[in-house]
N, C-alpha and C. Protein backbone atom coordinates (compact mmCIF):
# COMPACT_ATOMS: atom_id res chain seq x y z
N UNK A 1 -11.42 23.24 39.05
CA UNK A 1 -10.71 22.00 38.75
C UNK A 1 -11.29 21.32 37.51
N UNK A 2 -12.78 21.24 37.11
CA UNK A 2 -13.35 20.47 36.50
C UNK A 2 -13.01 21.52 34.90
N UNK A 3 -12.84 22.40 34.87
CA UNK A 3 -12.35 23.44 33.50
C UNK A 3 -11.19 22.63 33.40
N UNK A 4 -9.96 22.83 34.11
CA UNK A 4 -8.72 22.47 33.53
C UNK A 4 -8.52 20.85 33.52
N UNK A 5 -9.28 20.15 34.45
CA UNK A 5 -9.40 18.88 34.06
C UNK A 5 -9.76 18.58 32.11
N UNK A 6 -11.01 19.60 31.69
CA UNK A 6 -11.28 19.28 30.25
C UNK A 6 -10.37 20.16 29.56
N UNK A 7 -9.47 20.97 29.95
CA UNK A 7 -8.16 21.31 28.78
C UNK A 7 -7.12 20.24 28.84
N UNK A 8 -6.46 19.97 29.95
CA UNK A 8 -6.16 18.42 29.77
C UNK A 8 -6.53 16.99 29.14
N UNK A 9 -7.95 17.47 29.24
CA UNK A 9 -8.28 16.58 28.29
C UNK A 9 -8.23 16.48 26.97
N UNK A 10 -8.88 17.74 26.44
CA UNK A 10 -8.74 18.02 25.10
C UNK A 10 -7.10 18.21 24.61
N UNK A 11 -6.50 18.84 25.38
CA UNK A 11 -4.33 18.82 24.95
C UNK A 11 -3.93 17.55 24.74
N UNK A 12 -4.14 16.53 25.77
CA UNK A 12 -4.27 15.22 25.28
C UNK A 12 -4.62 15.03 24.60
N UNK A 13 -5.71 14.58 24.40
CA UNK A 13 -6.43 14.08 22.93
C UNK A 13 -6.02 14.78 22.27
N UNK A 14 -5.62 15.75 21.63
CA UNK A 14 -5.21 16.50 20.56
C UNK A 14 -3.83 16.28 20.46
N UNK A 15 -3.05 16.11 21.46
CA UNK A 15 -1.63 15.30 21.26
C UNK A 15 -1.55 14.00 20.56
N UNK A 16 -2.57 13.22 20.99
CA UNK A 16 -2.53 11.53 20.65
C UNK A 16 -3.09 12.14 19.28
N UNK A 17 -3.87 12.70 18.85
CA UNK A 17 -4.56 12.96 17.45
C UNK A 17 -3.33 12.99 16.40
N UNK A 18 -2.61 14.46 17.49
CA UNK A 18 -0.98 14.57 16.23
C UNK A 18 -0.23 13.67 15.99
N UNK A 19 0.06 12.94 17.34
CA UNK A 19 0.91 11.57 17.30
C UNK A 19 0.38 10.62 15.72
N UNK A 20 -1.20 10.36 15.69
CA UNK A 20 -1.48 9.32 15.09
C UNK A 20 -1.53 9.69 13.63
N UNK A 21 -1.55 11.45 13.47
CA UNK A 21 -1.80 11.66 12.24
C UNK A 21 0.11 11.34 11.77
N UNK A 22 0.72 11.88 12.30
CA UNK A 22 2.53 11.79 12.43
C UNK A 22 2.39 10.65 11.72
N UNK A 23 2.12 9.63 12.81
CA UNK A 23 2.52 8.11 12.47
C UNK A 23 1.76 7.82 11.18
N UNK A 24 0.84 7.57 10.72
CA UNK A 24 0.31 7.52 9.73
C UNK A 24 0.89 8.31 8.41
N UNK A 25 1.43 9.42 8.39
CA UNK A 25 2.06 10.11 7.54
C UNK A 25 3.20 9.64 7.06
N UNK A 26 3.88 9.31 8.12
CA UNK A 26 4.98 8.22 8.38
C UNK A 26 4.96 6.99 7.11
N UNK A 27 4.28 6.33 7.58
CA UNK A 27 3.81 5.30 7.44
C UNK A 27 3.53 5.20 5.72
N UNK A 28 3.00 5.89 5.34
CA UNK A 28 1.93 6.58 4.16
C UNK A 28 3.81 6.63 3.34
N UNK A 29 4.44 7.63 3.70
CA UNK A 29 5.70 7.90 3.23
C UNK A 29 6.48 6.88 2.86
N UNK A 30 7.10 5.70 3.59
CA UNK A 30 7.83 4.79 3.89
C UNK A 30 7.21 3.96 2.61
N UNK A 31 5.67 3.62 2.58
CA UNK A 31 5.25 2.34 1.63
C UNK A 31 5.26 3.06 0.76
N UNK A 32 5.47 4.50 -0.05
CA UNK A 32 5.37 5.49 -1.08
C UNK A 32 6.91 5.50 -1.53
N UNK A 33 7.59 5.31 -0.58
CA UNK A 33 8.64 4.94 -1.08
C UNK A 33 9.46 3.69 -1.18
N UNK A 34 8.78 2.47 -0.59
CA UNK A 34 9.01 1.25 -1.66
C UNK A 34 8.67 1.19 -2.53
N UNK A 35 7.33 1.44 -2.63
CA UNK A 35 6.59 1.26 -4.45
C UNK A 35 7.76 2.06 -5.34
N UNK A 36 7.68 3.36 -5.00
CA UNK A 36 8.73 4.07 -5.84
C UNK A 36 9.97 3.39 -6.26
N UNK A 37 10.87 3.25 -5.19
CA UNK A 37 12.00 2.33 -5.48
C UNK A 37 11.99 1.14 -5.76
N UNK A 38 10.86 0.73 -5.91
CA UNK A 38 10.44 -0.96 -6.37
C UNK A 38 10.80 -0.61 -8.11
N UNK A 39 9.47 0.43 -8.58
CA UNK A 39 9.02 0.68 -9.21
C UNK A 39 10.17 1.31 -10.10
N UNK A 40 11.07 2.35 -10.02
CA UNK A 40 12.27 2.74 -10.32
C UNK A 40 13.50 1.81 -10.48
N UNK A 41 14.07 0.65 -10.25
CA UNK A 41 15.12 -0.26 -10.07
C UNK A 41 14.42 -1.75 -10.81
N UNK A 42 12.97 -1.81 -10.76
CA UNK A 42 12.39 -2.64 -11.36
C UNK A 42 12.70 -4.27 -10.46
N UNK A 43 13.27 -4.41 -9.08
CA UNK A 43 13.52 -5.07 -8.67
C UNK A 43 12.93 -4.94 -7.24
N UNK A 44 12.61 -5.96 -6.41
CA UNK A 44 12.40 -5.74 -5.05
C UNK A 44 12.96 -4.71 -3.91
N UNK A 45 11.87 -3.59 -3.38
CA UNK A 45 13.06 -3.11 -2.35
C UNK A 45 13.21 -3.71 -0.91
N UNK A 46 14.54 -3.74 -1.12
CA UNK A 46 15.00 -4.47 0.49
C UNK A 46 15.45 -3.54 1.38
N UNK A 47 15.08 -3.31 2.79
CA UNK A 47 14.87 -2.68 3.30
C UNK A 47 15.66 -3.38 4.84
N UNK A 48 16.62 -2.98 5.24
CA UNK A 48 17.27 -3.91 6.27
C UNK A 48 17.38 -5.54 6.19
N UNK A 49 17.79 -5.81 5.24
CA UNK A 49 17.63 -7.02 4.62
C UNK A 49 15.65 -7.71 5.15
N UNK A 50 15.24 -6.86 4.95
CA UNK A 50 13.85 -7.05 4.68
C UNK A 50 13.23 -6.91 3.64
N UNK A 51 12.33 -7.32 3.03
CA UNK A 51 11.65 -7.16 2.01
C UNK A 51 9.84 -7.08 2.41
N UNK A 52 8.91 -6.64 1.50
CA UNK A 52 7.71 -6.13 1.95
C UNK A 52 6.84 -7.06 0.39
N UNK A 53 5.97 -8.25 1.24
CA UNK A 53 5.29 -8.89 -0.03
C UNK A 53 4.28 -9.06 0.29
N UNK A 54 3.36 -9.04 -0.90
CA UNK A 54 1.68 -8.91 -0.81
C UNK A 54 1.10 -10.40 -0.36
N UNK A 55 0.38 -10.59 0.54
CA UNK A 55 -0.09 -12.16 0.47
C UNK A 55 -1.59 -11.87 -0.77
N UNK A 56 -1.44 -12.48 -1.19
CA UNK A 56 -2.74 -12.75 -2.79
C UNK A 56 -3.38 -14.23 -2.73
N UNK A 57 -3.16 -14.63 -1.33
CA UNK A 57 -4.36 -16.07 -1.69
C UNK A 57 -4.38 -16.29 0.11
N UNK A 58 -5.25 -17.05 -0.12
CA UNK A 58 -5.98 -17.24 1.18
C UNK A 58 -5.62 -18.48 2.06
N UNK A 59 -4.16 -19.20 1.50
CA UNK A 59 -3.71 -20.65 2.01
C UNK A 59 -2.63 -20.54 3.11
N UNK A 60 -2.90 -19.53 3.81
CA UNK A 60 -1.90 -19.41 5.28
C UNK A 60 -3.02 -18.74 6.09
N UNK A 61 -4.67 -18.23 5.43
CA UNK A 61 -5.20 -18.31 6.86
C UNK A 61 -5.60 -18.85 7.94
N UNK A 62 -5.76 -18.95 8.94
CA UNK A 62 -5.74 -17.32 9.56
C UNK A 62 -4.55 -16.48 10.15
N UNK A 63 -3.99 -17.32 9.63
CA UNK A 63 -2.27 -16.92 10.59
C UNK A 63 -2.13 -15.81 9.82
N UNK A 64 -1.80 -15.83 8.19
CA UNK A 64 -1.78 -14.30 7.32
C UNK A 64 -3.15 -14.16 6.17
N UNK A 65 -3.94 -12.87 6.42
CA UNK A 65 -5.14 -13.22 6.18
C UNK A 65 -4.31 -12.52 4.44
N UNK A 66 -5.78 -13.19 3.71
CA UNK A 66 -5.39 -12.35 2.20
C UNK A 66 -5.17 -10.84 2.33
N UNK A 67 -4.24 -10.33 1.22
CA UNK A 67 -4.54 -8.71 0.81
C UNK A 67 -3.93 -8.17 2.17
N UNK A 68 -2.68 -9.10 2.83
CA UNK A 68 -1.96 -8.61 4.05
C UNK A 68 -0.78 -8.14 3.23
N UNK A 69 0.18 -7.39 4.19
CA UNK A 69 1.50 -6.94 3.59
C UNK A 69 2.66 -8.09 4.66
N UNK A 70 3.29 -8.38 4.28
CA UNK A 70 4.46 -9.46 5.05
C UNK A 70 5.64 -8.72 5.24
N UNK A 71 6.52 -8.75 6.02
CA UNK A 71 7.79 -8.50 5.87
C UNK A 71 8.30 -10.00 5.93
N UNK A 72 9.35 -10.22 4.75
CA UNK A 72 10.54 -11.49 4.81
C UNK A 72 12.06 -10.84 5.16
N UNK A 73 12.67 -11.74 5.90
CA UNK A 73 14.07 -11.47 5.66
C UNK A 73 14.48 -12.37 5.18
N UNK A 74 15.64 -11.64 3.90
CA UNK A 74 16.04 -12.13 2.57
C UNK A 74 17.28 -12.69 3.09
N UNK A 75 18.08 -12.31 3.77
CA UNK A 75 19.59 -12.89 4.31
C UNK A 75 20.15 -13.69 4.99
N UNK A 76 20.62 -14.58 4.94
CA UNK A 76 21.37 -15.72 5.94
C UNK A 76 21.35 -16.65 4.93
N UNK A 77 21.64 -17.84 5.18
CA UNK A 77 21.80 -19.36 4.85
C UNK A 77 20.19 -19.69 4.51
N UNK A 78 20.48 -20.19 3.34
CA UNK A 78 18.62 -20.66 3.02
C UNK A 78 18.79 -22.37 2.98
N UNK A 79 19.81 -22.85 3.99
CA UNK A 79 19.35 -24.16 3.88
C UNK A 79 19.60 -24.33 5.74
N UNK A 80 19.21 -23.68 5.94
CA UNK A 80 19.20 -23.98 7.94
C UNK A 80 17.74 -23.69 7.95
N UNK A 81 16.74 -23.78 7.91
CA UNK A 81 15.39 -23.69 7.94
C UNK A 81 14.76 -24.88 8.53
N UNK A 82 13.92 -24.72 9.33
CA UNK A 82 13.28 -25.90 9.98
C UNK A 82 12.00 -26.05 10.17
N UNK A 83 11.40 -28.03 10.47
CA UNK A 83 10.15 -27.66 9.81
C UNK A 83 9.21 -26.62 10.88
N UNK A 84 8.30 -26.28 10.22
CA UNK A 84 7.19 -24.86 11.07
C UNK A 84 7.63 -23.58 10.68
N UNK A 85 8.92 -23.50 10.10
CA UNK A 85 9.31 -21.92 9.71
C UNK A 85 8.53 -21.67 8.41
N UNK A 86 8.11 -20.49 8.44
CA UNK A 86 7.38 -20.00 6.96
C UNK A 86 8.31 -19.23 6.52
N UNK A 87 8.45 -19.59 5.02
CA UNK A 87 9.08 -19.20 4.03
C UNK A 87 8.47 -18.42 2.73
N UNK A 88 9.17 -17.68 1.92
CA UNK A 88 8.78 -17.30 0.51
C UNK A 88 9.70 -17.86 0.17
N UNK A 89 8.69 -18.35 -1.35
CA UNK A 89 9.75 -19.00 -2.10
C UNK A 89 9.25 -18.96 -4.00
N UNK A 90 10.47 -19.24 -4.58
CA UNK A 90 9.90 -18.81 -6.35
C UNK A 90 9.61 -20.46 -6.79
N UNK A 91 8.48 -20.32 -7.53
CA UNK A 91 7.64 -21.70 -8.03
C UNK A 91 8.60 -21.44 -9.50
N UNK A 92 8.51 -23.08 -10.23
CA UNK A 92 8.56 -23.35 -11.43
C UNK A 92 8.43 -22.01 -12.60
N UNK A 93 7.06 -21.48 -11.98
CA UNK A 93 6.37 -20.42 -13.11
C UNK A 93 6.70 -19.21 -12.79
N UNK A 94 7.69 -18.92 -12.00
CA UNK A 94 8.56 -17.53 -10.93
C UNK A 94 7.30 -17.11 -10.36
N UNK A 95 6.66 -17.94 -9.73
CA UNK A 95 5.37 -17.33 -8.65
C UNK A 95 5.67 -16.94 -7.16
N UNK A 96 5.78 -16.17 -6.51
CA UNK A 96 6.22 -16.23 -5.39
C UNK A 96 5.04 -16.95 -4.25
N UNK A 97 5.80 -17.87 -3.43
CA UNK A 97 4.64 -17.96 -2.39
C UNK A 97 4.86 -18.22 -1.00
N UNK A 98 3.81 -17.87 -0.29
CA UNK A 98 4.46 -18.14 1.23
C UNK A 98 3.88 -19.26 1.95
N UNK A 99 4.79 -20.52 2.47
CA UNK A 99 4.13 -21.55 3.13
C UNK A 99 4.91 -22.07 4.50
N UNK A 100 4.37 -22.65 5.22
CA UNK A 100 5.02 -23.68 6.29
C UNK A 100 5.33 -24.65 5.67
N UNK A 101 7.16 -25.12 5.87
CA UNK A 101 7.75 -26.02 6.03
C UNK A 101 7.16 -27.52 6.83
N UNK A 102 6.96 -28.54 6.12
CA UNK A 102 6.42 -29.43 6.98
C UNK A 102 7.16 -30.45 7.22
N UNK A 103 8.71 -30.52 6.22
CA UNK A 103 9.66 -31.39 5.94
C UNK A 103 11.17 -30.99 5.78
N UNK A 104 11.99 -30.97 6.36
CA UNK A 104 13.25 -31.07 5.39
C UNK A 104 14.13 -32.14 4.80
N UNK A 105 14.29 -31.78 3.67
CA UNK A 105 14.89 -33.21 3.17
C UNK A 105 16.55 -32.55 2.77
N UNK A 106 17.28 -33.47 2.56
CA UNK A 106 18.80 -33.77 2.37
C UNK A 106 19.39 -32.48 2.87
N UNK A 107 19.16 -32.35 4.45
CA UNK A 107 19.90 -31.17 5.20
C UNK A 107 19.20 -29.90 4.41
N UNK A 108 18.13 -29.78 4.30
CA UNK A 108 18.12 -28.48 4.16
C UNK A 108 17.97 -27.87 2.70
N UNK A 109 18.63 -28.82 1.53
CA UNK A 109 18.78 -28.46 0.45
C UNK A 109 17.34 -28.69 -0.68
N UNK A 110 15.97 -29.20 0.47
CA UNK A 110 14.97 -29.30 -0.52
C UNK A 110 14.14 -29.27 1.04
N UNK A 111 12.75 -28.46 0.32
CA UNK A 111 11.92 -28.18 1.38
C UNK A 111 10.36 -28.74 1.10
N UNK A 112 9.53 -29.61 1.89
CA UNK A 112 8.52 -29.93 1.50
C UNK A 112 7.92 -28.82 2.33
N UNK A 113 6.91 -28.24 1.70
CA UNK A 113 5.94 -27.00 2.08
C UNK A 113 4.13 -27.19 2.08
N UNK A 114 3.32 -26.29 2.94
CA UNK A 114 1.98 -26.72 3.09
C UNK A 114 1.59 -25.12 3.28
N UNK A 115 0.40 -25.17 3.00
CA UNK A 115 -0.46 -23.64 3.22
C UNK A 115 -0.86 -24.31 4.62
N UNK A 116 -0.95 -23.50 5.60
CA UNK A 116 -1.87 -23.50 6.79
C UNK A 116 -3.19 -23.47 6.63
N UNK A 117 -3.87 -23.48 5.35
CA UNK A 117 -5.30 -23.87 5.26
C UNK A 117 -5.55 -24.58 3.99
N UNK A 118 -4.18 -25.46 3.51
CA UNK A 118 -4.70 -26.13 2.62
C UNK A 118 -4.94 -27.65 3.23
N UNK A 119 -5.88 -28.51 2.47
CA UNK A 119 -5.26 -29.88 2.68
C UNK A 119 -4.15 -30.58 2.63
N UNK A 120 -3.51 -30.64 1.89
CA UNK A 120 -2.50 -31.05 1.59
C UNK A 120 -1.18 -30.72 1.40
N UNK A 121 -0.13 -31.60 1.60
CA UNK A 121 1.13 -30.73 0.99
C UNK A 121 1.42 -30.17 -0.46
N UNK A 122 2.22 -29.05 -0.49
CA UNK A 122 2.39 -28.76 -1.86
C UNK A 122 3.00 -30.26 -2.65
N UNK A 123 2.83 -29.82 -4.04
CA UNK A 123 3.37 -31.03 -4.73
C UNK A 123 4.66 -31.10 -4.94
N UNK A 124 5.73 -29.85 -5.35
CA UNK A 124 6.42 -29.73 -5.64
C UNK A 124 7.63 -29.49 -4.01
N UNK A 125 8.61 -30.62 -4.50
CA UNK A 125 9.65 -29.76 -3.16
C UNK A 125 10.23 -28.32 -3.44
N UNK A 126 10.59 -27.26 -2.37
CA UNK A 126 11.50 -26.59 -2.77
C UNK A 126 12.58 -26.30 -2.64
N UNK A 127 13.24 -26.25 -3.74
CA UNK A 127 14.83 -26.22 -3.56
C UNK A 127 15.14 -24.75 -2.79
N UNK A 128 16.30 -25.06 -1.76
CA UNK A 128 16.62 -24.39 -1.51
C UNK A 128 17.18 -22.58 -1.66
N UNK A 129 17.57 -22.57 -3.00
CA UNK A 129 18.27 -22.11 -3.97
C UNK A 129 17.10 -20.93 -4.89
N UNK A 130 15.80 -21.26 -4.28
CA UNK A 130 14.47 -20.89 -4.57
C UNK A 130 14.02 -20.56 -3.78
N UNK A 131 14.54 -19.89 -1.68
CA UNK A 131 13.63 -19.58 -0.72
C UNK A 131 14.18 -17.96 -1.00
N UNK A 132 13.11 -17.60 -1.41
CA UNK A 132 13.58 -15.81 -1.23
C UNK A 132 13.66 -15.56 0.41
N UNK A 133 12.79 -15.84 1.05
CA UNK A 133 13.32 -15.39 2.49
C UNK A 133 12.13 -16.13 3.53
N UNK A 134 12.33 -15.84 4.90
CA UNK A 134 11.95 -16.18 5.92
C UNK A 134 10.97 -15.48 6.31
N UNK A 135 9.57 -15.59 6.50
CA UNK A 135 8.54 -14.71 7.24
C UNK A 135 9.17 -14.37 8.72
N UNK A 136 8.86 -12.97 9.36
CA UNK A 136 9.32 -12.37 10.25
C UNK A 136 8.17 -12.26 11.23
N UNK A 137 7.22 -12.71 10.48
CA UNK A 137 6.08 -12.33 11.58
C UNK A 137 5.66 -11.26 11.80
N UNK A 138 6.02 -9.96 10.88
CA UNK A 138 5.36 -9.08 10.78
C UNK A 138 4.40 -9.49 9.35
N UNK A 139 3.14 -8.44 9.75
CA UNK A 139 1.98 -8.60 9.01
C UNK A 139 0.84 -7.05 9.30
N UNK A 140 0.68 -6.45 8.46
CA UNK A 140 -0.51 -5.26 8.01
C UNK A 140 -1.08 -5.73 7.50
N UNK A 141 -2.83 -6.49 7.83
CA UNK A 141 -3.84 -6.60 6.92
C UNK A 141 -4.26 -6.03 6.68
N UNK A 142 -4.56 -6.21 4.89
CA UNK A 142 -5.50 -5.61 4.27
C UNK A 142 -4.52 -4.44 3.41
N UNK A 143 -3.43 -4.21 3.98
CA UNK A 143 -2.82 -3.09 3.27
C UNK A 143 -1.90 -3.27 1.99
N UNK A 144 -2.02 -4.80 1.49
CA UNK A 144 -1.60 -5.43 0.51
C UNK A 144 -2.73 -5.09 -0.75
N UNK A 145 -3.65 -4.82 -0.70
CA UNK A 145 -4.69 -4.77 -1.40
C UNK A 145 -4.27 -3.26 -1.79
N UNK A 146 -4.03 -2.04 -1.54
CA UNK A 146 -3.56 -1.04 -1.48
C UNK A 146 -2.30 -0.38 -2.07
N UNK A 147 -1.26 -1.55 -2.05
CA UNK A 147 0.24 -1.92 -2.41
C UNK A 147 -0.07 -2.52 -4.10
N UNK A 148 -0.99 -3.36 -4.17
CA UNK A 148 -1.12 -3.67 -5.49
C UNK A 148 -1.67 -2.76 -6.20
N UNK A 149 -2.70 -1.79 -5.60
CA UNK A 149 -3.23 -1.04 -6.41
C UNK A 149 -2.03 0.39 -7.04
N UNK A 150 -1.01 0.40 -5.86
CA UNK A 150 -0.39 1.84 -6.21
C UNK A 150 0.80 1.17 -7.20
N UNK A 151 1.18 -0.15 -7.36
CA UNK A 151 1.79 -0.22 -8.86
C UNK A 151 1.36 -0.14 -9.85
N UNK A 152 -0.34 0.27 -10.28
CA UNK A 152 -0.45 0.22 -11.25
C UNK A 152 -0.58 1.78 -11.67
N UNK A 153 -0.64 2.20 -12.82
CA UNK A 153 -0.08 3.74 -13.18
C UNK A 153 -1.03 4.60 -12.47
N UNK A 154 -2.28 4.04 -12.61
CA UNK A 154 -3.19 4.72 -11.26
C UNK A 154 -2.67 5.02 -10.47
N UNK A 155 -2.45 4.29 -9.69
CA UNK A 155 -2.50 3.88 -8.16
C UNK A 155 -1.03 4.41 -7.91
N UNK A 156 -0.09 4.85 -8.60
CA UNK A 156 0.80 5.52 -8.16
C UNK A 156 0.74 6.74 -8.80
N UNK A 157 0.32 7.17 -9.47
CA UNK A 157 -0.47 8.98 -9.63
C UNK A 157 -0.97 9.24 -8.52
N UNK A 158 -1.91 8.20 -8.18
CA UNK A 158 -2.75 8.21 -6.94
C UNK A 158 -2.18 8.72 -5.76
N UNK A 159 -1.32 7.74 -5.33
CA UNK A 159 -0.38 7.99 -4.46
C UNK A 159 0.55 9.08 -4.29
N UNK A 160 1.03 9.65 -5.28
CA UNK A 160 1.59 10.77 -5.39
C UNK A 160 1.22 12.11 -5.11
N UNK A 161 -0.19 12.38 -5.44
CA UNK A 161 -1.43 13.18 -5.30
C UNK A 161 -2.14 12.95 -4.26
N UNK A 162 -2.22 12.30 -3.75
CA UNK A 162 -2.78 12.18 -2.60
C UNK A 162 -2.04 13.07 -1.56
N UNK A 163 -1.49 12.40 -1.00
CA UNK A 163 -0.71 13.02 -0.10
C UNK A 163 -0.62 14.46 -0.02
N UNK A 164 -0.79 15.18 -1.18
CA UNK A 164 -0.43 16.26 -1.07
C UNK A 164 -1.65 16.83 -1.23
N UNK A 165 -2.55 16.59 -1.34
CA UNK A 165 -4.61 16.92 -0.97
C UNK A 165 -4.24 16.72 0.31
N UNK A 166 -3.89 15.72 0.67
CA UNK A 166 -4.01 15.88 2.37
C UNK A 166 -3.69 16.30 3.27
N UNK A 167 -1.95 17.05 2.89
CA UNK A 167 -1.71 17.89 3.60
C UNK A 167 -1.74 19.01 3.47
N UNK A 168 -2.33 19.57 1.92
CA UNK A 168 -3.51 20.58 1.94
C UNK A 168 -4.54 20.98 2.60
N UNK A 169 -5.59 19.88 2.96
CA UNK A 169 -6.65 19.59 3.14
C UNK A 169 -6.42 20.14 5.03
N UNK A 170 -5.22 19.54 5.37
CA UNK A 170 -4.83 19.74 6.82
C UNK A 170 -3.85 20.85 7.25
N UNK A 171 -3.65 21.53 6.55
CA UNK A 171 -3.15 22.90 6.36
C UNK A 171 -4.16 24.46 6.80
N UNK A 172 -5.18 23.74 5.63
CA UNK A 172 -6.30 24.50 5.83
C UNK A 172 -7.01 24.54 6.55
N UNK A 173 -7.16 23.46 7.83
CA UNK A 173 -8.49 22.59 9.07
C UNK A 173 -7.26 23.96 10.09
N UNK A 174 -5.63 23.78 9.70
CA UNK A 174 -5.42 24.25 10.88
C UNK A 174 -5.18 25.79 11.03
N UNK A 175 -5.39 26.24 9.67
CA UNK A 175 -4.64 27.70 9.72
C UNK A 175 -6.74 28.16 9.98
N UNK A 176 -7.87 27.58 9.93
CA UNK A 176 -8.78 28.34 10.03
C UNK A 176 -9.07 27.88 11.57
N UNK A 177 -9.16 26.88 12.46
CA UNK A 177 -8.73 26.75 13.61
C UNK A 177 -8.24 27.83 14.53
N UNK A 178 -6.91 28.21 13.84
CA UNK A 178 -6.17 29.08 14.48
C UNK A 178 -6.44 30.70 14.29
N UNK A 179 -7.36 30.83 13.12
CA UNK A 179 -7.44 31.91 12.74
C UNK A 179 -9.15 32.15 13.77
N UNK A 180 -9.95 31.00 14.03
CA UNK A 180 -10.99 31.11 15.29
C UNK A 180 -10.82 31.41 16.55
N UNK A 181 -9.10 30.66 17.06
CA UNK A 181 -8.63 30.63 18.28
C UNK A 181 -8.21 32.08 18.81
N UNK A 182 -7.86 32.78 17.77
CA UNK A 182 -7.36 34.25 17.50
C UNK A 182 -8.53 35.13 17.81
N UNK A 183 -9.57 34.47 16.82
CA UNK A 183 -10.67 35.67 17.47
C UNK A 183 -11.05 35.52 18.60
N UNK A 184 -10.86 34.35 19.16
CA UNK A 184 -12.14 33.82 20.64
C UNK A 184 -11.19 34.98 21.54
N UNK A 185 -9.62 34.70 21.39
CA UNK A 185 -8.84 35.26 22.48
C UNK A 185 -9.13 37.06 22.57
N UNK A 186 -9.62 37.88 20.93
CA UNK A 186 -9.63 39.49 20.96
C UNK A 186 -10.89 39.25 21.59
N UNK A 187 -12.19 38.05 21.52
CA UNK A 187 -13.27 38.47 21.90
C UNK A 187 -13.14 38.78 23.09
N UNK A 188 -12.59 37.26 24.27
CA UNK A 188 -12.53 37.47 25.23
C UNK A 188 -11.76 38.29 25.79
N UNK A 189 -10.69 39.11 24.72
CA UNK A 189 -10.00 40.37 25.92
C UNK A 189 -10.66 41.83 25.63
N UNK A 190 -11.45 42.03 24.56
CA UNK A 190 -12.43 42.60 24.47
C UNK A 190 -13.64 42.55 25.58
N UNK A 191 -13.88 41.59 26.16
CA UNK A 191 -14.87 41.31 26.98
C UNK A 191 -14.53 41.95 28.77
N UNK A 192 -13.17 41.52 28.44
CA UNK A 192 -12.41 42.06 29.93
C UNK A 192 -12.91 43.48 30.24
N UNK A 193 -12.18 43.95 28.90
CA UNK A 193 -11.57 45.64 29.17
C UNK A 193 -13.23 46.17 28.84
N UNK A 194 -14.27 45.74 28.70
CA UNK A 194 -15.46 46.40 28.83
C UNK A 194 -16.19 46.38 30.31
């Protein structure tokens, strides 16, 4: 019992292993191909009327820590917003930023906004007409830091090349694996028939 208890164990674990490498590959793919199509169209990619934005400052922690990735949704009415909803929105200087609503003024059509770790309110209201979208409450920290790096010509060579070391790299872990598993099985039927 206690043998096939540890092949169960190990088939498991080696299932959840594939699962996580899957998902991760996944994963790896999907943000390889926003950058790309970001990067190609020269415009945001939207993705189920979602969009994918870097947080770059530290005035919504701890709720979104820096160098996080956000999803916004870009679609609906941008003057039904209420206060506590976090928003992106384009500044004066086309800066994008993400804050809590702490005000609405004239129905909706101007928004007073605050960082969750600043003092104060922003200075400027924002017009409506200026909320790129609604935080969804999804959030990947840290993987914003990562996202900035693969737009730059590096970092998307990088990205491009990578991937394919790695599933090199894991090509090779499994074809010599299998090429061990092969011998253990002639050893041990070698072992029989003696």
């Amino acid at each position: 019992m206690g043998v096939i208890s540890q092949m169960n164990s190990r088939q498991m674990l080696k299932r959840i292993g594939n699962l996580l490498t899957t998902l991760l590959f996944i994963l790896l793919l999907c943000m390889l191909f926003l950058v790309l199509v970001s990067k190609a169209t020269g415009n945001e990619a939207n993705l189920f009327g979602y969009q994918l934005k870097t947080v770059l400052s530290g005035s919504m922690e701890p709720n979104i820590e820096t160098g996080s990735i956000i999803a916004i949704h870009t679609e609906g009415d941008k003057t039904q917003f209420h206060s506590g909803d976090v928003i992106t929105f384009r500044t004066e200087d086309d800066m994008l930023v993400t804050h809590r609503i702490v005000e609405v003024i004239d129905n909706g059509n101007q928004y007073i906004t605050k960082g969750d770790a600043n003092d104060g309110k922003d200075l400027n209201p924002v017009l409506s007409q200026n909320v790129v979208g609604t935080y969804s409450g999804f959030t990947i920290p840290y993987i914003g830091y990562i996202m900035n790096f693969a737009e730059t010509k590096e970092g998307a060579a990088l990205l491009l090349i990578l991937p394919g070391i790695l599933l090199l790299g894991y090509a090779l872990f499994t074809i010599r694996r299998t090429i061990k598993e092969v011998k253990q099985l002639i050893d041990d039927k070698n072992m029989r028939t003696e």
